[in-house]
C-alpha atoms as a PDB file:
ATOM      1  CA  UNK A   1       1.516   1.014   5.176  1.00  0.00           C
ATOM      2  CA  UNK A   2       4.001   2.557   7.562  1.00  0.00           C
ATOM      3  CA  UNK A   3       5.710  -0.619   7.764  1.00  0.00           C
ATOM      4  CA  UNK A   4       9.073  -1.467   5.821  1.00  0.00           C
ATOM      5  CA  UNK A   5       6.947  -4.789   4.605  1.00  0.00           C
ATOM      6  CA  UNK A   6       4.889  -2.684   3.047  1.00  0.00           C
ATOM      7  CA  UNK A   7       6.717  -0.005   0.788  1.00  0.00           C
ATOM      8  CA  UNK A   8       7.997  -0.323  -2.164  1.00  0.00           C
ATOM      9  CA  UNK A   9      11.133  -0.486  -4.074  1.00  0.00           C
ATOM     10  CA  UNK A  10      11.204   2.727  -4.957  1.00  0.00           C
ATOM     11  CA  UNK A  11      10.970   4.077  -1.353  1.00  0.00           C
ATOM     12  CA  UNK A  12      13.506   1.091  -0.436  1.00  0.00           C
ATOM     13  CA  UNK A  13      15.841   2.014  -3.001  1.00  0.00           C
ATOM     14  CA  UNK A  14      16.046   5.098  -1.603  1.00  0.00           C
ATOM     15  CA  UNK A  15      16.392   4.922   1.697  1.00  0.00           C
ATOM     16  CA  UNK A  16      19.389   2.221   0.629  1.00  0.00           C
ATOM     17  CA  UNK A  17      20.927   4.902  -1.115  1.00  0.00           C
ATOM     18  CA  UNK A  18      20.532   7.326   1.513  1.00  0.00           C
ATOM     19  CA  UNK A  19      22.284   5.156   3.867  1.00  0.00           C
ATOM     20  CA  UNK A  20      24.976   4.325   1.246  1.00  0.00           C
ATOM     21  CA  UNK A  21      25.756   8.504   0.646  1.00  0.00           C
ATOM     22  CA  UNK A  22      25.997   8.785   5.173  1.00  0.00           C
ATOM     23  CA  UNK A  23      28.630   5.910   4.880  1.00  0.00           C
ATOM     24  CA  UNK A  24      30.750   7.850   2.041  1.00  0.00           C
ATOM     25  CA  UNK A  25      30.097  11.450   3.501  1.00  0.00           C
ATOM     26  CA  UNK A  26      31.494   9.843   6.860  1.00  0.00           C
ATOM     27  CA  UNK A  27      34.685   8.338   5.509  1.00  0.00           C
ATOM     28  CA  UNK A  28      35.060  12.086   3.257  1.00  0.00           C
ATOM     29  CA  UNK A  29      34.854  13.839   6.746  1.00  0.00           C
ATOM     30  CA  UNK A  30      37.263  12.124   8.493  1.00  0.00           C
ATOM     31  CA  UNK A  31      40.053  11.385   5.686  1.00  0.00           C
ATOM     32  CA  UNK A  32      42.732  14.401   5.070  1.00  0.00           C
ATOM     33  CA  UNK A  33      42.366  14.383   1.484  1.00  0.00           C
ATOM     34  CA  UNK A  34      40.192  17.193   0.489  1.00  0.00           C
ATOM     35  CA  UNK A  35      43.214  19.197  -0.937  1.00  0.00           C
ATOM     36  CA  UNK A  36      46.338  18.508  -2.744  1.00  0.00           C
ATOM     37  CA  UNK A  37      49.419  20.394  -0.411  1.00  0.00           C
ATOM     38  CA  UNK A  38      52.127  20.459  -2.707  1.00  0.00           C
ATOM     39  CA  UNK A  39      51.986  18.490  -5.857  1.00  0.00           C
ATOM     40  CA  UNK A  40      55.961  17.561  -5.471  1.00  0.00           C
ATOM     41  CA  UNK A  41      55.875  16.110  -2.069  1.00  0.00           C
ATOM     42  CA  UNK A  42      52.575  14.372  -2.702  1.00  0.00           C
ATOM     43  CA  UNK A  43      50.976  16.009   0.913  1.00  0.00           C
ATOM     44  CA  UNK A  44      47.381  15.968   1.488  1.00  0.00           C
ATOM     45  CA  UNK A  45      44.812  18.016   4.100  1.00  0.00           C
ATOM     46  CA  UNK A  46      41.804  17.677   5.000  1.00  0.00           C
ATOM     47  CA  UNK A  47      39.057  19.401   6.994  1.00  0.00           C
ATOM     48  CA  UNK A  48      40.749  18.106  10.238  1.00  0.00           C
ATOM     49  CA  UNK A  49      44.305  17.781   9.789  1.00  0.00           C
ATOM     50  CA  UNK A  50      47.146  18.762   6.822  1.00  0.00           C
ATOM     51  CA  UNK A  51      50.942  17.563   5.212  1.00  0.00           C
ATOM     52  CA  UNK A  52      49.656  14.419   5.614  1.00  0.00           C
ATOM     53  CA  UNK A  53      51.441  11.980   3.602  1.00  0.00           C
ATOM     54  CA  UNK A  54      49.281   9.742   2.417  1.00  0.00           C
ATOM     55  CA  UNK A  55      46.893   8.703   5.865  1.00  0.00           C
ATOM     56  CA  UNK A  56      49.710   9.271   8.054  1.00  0.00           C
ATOM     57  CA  UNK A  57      52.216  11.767   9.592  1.00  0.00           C
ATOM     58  CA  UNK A  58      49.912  14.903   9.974  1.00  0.00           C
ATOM     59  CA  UNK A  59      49.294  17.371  11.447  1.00  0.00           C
ATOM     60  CA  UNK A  60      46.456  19.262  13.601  1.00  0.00           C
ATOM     61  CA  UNK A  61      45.589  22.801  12.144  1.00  0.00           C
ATOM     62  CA  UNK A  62      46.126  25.836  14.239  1.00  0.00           C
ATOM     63  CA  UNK A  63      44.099  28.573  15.327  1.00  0.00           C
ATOM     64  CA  UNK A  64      46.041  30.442  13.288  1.00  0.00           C
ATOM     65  CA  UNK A  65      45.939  28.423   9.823  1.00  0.00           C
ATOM     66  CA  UNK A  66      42.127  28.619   9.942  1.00  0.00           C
ATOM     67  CA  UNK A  67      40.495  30.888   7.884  1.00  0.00           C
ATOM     68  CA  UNK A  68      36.559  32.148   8.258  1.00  0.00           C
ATOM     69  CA  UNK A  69      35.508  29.879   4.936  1.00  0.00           C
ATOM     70  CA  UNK A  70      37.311  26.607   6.169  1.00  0.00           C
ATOM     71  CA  UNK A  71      35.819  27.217   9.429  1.00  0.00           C
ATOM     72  CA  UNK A  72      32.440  27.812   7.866  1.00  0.00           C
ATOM     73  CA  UNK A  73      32.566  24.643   5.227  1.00  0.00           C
ATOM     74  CA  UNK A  74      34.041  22.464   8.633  1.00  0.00           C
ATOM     75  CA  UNK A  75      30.859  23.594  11.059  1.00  0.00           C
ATOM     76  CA  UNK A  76      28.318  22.899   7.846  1.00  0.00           C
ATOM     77  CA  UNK A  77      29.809  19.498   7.550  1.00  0.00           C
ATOM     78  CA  UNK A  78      29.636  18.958  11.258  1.00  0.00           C
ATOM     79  CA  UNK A  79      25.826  19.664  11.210  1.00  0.00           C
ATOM     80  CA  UNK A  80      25.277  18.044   7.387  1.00  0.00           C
ATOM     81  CA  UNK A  81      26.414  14.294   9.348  1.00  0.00           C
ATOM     82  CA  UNK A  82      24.993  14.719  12.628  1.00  0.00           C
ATOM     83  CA  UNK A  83      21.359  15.630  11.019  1.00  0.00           C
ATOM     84  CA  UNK A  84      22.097  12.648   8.404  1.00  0.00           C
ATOM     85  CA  UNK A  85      22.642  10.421  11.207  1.00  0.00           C
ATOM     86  CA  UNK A  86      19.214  11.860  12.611  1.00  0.00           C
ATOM     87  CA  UNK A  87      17.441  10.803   9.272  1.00  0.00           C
ATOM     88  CA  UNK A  88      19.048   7.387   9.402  1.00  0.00           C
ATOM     89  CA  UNK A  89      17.079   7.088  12.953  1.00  0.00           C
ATOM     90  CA  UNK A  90      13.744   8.195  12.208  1.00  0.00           C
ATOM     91  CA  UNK A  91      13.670   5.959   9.004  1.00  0.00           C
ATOM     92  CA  UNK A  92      14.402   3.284  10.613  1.00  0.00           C
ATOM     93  CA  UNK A  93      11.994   4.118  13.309  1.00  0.00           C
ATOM     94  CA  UNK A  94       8.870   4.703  11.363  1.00  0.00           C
ATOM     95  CA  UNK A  95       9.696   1.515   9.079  1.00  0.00           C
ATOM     96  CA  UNK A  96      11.501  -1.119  10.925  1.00  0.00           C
ATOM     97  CA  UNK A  97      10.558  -1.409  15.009  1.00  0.00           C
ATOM     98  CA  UNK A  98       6.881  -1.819  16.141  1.00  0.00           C
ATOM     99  CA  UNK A  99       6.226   1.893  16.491  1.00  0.00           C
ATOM    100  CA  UNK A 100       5.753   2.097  12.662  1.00  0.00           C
ATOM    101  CA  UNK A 101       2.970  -0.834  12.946  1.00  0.00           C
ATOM    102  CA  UNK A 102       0.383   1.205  15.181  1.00  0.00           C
ATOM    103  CA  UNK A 103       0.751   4.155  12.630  1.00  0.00           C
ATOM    104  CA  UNK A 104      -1.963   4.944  10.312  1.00  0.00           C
ATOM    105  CA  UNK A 105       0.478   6.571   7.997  1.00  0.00           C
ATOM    106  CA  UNK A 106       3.754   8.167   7.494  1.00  0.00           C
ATOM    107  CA  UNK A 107       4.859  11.838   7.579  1.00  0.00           C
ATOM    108  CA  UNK A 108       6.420  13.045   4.625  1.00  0.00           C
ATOM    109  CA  UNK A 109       8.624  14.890   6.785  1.00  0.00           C
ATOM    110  CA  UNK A 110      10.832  11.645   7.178  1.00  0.00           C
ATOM    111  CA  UNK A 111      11.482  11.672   3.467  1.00  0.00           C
ATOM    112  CA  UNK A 112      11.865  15.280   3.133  1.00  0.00           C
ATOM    113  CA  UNK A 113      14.280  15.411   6.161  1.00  0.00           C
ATOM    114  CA  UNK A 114      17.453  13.758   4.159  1.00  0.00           C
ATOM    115  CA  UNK A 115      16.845  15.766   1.016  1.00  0.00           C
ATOM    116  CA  UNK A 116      18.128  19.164   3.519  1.00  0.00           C
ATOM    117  CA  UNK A 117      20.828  16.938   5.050  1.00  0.00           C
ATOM    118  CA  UNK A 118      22.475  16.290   1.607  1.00  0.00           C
ATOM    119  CA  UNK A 119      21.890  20.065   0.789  1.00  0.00           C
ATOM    120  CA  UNK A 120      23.872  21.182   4.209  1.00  0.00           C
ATOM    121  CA  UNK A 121      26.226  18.475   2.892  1.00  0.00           C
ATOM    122  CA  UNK A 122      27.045  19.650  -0.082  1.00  0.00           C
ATOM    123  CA  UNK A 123      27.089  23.149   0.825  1.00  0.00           C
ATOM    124  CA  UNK A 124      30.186  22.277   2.875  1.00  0.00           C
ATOM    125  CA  UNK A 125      31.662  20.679  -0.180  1.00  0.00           C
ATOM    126  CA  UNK A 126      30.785  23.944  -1.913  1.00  0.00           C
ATOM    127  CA  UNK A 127      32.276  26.469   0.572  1.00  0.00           C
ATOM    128  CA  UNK A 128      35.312  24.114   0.819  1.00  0.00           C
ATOM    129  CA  UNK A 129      36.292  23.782  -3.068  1.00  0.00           C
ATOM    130  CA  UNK A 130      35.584  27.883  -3.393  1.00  0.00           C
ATOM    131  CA  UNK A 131      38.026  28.581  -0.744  1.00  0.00           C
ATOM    132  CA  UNK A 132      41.295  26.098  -1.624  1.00  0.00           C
ATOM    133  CA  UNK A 133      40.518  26.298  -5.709  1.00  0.00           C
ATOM    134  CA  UNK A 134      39.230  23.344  -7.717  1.00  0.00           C
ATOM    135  CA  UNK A 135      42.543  22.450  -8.688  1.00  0.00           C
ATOM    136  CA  UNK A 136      43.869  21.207  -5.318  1.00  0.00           C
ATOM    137  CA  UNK A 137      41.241  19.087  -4.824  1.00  0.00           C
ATOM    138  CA  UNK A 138      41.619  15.477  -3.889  1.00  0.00           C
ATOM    139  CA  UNK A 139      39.643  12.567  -3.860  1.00  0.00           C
ATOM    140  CA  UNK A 140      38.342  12.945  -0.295  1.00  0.00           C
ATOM    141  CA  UNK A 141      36.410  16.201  -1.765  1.00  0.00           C
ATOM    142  CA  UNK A 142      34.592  14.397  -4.510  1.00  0.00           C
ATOM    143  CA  UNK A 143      33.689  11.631  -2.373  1.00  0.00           C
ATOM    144  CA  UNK A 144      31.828  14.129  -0.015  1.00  0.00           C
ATOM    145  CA  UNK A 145      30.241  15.743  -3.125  1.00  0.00           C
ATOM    146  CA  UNK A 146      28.766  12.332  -4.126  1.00  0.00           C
ATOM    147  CA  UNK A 147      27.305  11.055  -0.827  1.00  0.00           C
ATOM    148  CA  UNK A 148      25.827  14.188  -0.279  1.00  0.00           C
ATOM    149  CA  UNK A 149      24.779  14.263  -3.892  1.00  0.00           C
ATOM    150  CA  UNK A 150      23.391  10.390  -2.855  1.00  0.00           C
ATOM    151  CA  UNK A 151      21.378  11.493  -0.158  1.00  0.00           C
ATOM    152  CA  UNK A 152      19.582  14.072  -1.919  1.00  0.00           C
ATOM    153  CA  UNK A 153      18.863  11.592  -3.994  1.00  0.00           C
ATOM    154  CA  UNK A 154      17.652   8.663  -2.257  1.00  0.00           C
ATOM    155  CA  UNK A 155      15.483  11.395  -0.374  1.00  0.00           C
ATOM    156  CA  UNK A 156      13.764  12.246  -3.094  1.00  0.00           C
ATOM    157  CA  UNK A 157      13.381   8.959  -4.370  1.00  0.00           C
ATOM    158  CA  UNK A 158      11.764   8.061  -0.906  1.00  0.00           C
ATOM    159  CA  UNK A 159       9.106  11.424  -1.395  1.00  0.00           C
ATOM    160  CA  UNK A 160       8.131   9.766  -5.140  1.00  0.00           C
ATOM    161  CA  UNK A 161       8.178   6.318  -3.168  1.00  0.00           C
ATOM    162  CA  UNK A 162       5.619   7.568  -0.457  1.00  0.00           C
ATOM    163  CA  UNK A 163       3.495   9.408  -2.630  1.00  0.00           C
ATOM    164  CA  UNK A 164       3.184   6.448  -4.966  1.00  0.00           C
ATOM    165  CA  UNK A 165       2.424   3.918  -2.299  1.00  0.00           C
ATOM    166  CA  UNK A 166      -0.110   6.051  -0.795  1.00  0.00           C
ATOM    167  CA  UNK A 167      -2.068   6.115  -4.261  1.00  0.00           C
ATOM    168  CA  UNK A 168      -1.613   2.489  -4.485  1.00  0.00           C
ATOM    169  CA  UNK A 169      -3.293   2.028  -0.976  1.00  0.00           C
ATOM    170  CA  UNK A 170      -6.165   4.504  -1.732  1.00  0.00           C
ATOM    171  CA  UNK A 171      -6.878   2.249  -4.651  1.00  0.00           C
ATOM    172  CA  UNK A 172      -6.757  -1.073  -2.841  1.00  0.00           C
ATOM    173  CA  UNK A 173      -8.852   0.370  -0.295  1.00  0.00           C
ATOM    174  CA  UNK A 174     -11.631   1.742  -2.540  1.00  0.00           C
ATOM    175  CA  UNK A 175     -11.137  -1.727  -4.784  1.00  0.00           C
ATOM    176  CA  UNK A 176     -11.575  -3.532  -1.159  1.00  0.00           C
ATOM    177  CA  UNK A 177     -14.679  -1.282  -0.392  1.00  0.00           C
ATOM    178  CA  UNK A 178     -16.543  -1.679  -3.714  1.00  0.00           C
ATOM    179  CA  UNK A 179     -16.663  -5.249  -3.717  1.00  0.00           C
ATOM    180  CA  UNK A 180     -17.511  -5.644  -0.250  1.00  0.00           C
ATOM    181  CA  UNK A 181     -20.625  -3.715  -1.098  1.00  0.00           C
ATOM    182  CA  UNK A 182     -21.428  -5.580  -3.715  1.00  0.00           C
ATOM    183  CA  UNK A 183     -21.030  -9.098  -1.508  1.00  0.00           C
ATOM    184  CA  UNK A 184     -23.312  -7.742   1.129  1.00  0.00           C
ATOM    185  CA  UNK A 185     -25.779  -6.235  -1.802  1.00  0.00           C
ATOM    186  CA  UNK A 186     -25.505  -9.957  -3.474  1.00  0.00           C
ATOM    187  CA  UNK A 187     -25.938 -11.378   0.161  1.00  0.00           C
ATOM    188  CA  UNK A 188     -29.176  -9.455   0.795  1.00  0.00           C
ATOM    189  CA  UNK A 189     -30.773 -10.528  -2.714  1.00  0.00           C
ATOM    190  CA  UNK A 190     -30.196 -13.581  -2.069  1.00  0.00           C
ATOM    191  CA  UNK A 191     -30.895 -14.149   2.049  1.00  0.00           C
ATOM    192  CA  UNK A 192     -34.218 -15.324   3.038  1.00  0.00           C
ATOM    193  CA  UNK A 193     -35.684 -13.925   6.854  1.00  0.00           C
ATOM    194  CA  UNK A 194     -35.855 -17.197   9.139  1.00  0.00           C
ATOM    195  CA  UNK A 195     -39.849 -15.535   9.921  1.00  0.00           C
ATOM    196  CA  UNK A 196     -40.972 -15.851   5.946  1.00  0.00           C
ATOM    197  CA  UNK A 197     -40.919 -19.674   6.518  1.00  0.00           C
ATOM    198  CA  UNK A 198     -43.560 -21.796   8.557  1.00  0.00           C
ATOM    199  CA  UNK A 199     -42.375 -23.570  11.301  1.00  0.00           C
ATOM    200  CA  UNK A 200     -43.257 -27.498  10.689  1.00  0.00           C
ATOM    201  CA  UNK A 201     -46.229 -27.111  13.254  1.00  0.00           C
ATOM    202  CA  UNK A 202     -47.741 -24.229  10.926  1.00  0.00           C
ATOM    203  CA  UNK A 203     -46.809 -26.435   8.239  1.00  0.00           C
ATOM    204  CA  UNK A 204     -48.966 -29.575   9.601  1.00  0.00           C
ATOM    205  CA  UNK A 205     -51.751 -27.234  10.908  1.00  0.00           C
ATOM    206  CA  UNK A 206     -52.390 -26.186   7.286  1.00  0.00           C
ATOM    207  CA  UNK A 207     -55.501 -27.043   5.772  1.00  0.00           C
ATOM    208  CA  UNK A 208     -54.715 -29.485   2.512  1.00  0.00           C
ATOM    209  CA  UNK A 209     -57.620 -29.258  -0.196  1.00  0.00           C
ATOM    210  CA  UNK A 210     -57.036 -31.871  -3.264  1.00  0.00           C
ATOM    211  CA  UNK A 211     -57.557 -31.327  -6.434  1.00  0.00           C
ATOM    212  CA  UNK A 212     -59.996 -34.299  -7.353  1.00  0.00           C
ATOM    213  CA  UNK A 213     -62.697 -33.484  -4.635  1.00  0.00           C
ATOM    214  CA  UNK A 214     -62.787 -30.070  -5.492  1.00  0.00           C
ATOM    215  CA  UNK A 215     -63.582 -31.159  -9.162  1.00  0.00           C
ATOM    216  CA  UNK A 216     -65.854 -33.882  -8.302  1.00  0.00           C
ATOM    217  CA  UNK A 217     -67.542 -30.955  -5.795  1.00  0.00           C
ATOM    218  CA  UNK A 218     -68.228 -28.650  -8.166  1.00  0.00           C
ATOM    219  CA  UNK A 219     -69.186 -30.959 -10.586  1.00  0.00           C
ATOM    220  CA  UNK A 220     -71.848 -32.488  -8.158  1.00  0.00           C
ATOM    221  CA  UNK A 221     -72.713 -28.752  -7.421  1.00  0.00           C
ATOM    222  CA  UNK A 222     -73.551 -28.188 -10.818  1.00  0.00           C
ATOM    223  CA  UNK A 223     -75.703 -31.357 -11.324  1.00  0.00           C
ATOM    224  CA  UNK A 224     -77.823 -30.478  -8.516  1.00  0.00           C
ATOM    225  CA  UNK A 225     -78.568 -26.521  -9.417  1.00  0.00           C
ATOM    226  CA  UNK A 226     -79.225 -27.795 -12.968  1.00  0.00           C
ATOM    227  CA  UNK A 227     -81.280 -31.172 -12.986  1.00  0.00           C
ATOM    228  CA  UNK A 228     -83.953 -30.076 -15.001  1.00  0.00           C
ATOM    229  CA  UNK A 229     -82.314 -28.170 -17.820  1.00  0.00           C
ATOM    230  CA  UNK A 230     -79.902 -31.084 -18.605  1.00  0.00           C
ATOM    231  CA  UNK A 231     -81.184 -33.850 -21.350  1.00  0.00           C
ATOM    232  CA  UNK A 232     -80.531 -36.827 -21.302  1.00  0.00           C
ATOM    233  CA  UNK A 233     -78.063 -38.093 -23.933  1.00  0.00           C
ATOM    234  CA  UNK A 234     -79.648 -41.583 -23.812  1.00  0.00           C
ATOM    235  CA  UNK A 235     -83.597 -43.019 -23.693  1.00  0.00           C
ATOM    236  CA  UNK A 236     -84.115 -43.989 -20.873  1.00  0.00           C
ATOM    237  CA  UNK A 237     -84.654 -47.799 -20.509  1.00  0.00           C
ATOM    238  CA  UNK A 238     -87.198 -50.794 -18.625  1.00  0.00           C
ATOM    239  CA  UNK A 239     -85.131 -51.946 -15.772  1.00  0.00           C
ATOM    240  CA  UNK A 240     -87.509 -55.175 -16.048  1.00  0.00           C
ATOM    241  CA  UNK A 241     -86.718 -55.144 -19.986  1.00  0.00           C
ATOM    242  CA  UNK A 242     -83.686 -57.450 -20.772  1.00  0.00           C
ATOM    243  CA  UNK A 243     -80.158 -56.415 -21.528  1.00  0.00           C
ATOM    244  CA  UNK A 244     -79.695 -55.633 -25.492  1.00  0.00           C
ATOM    245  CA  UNK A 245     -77.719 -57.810 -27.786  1.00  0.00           C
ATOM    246  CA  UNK A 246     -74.405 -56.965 -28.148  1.00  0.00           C
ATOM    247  CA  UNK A 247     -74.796 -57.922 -32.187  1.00  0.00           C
ATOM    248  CA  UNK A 248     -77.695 -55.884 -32.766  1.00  0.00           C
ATOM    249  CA  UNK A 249     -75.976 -52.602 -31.386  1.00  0.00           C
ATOM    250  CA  UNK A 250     -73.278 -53.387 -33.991  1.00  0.00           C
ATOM    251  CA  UNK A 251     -75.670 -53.494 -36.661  1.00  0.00           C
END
């Protein structure tokens, strides 16, 4: 079951989605357009660099222009994408190299992993947007707050997955198990032991007793313990006499 063959769409789906929310929390982190600098000169910043107009012309923050919160929402962020890029790795470990074919099963752990990534991630977002105000925020802030919303998502879409294929094995397996049973139950009705038939020497060795002389036998038998209590049906006749006419018996 650990293999990506053998999960479903559900757990598919999600780790799809969880690689989909790494790609847009990536692009979020490294584009300056969290925050809107001035709305007349149409400057940007980001977590990394500010007065940027549009992607270009900018400019590294200072020591000095960093406050604790920004510095808190850009280590969080830091973490949130290297421990995403973690759960990218050990999903595709335990589903698509032959490591996941000798496992017996898979560790919810590798499903629960993402589901704290895209919590770290969105914290960031979180810390970010309560510091600068939600009305200088830019596009690059809303795409970080849906990839990290993705991959808390397609985490928990890959726990429901898991859990769901799991039941479906334990069902196959005790299907598989019950009607083995009843084959070998059905086989042992129906086998016969090689000793409970003769071999063809027994076979011709047997003694054969028919039918007719055991009749004829016992009939014999019976006429000699009984001659003199059985009457004759007939008188007896001459042998020296001559044969009777076949017209006068008719008559």
């Amino acid at each position: 079951m650990p293999h990506w063959e053998a999960k479903g769409r559900i757990y598919r789906s999600g780790a799809g989605v969880i690689f989909l929310g790494f790609l847009g929390y990536t692009v979020a982190f490294a584009v300056p357009a969290w925050r809107h600098d001035d709305g007349t000169t149409g400057l940007s910043s980001g977590l990394w660099q500010y007065k940027c107009d549009g992607l270009n012309n900018c400019q590294l923050y200072s020591a000095a222009e960093v406050d604790t919160a920004f510095q808190v929402s850009r280590v969080l962020a830091c973490i949130a994408l290297a421990l995403c890029f973690i759960a990218l790795c050990l999903i595709f470990v335990n589903n698509c190299t032959a490591y996941s074919k000798r496992l017996q099963s898979e560790n919810a752990f590798i499903s629960t992993f993402p589901v704290f990534c895209g919590l770290l991630a969105m914290a960031s977002c979180v810390v970010y947007v309560e510091q600068q105000g939600i009305s200088a925020i830019d596009w690059g802030a809303i795409l970080g707050f849906t990839a990290s919303g993705c991959i808390v998502c397609g985490g928990i879409s890959m726990l429901v997955g898991l859990h769901i294929d799991r039941l479906k094995a334990a069902i196959s397996q005790q299907t598989s198990s019950t009607v083995h049973n009843q084959t070998a139950f059905n086989q042992d009705i129906t086998t016969i032991p090689m000793n409970a038939i003769p071999s063809n020497e027994a076979q011709t060795n047997m003694p054969v007793h028919s039918v007719s002389s055991s009749t004829n036998t016992g009939y014999s038998m019976s006429q000699d313990q009984e001659p003199s209590t059985q009457v004759d049906q007939q008188p007896r006749l001459n042998p020296s006499a001559p044969p009777p006419d076949p017209d006068f018996l008719y008559y």
